[in-house]
Protein backbone atom coordinates (compact mmCIF):
# COMPACT_ATOMS: atom_id res chain seq x y z
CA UNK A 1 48.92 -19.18 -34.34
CA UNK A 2 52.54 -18.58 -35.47
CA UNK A 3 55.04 -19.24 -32.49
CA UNK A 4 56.36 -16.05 -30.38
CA UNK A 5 58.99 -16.88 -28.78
CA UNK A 6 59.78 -13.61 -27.11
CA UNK A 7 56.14 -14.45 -25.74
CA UNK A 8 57.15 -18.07 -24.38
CA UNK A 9 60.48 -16.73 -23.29
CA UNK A 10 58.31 -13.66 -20.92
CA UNK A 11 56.18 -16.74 -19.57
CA UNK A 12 58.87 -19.19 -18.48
CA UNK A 13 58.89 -17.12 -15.01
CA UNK A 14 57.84 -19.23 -11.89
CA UNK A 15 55.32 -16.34 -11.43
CA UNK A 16 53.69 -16.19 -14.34
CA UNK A 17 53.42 -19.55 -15.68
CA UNK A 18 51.98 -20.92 -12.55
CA UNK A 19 49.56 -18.00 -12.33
CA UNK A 20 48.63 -18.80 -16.47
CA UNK A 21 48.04 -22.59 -15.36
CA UNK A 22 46.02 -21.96 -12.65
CA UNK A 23 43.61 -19.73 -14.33
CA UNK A 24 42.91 -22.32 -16.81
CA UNK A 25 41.46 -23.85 -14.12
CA UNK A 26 39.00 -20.90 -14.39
CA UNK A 27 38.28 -17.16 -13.28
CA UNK A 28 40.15 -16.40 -9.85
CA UNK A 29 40.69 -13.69 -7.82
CA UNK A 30 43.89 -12.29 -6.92
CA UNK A 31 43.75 -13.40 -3.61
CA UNK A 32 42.74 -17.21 -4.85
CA UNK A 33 45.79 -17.07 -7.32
CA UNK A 34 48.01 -15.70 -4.04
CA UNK A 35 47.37 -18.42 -1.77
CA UNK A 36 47.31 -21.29 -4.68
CA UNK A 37 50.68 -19.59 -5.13
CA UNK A 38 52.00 -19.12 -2.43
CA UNK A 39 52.81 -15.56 -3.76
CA UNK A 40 52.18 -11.78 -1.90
CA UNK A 41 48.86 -10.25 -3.10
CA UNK A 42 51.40 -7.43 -4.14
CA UNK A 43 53.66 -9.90 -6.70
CA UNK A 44 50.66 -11.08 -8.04
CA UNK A 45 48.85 -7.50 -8.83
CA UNK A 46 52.36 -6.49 -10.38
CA UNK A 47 52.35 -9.85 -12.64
CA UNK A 48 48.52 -9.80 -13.48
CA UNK A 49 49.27 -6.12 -14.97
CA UNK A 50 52.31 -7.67 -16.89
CA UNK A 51 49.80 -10.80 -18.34
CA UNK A 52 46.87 -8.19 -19.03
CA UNK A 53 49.49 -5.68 -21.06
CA UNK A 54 50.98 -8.79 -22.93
CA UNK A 55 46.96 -9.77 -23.77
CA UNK A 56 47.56 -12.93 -21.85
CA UNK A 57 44.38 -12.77 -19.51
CA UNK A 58 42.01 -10.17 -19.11
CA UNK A 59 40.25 -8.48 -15.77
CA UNK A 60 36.51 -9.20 -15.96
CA UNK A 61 34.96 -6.72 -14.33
CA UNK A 62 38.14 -3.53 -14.75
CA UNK A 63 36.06 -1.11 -13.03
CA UNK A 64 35.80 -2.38 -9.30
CA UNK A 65 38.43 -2.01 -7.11
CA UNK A 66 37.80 -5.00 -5.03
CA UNK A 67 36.85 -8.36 -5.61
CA UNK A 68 38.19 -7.97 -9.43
CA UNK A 69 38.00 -11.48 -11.55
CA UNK A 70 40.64 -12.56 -14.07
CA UNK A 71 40.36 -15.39 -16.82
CA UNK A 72 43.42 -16.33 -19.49
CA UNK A 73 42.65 -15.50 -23.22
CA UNK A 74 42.78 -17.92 -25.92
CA UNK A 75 46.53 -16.28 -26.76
CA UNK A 76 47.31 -17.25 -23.11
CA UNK A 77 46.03 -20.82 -23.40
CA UNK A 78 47.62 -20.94 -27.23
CA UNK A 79 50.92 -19.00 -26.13
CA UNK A 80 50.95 -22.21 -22.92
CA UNK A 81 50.61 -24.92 -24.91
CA UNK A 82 53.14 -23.83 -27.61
CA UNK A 83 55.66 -23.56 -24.70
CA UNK A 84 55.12 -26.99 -23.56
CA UNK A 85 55.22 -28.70 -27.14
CA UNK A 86 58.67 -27.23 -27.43
């Protein structure tokens, strides 16, 4: 995968990379990621949309409105591991 580094540069946020590294633990909910966090369930809605629009993780079940499971892509994983090699 050819390095974006407009990509690494959007990831380098407190927010987001510790919300990318935590899924690679696995699928969480947004209230798992908030308290692993220490983050508001409302900053972490707002930077879960920013991750799925960038194709960084992806909502496993979209439809339901509550209990709603995200995982990180392979991009995300890549797009990680690119910004710590460099």
């Amino acid at each position: 995968m050819k390095i974006n580094y407009e990509l690494i540069s959007f990831i380098q946020g407190k927010r987001r990379r510790a919300i990318l590294n935590f899924l690679k633990e696995g699928v969480k909910t947004p209230k798992q990621i908030a308290s692993k966090c220490n983050l508001s369930i409302s900053n972490i809605s707002n930077t879960l949309s920013e991750l799925i629009e960038k194709g960084l993780i992806i909502c496993k079940n979209p439809k339901s409105h509550i209990n709603r499971y995200f995982e990180i892509t392979f991009k995300g994983k890549e797009l990680l591991s690119q910004s710590d090699s460099i």
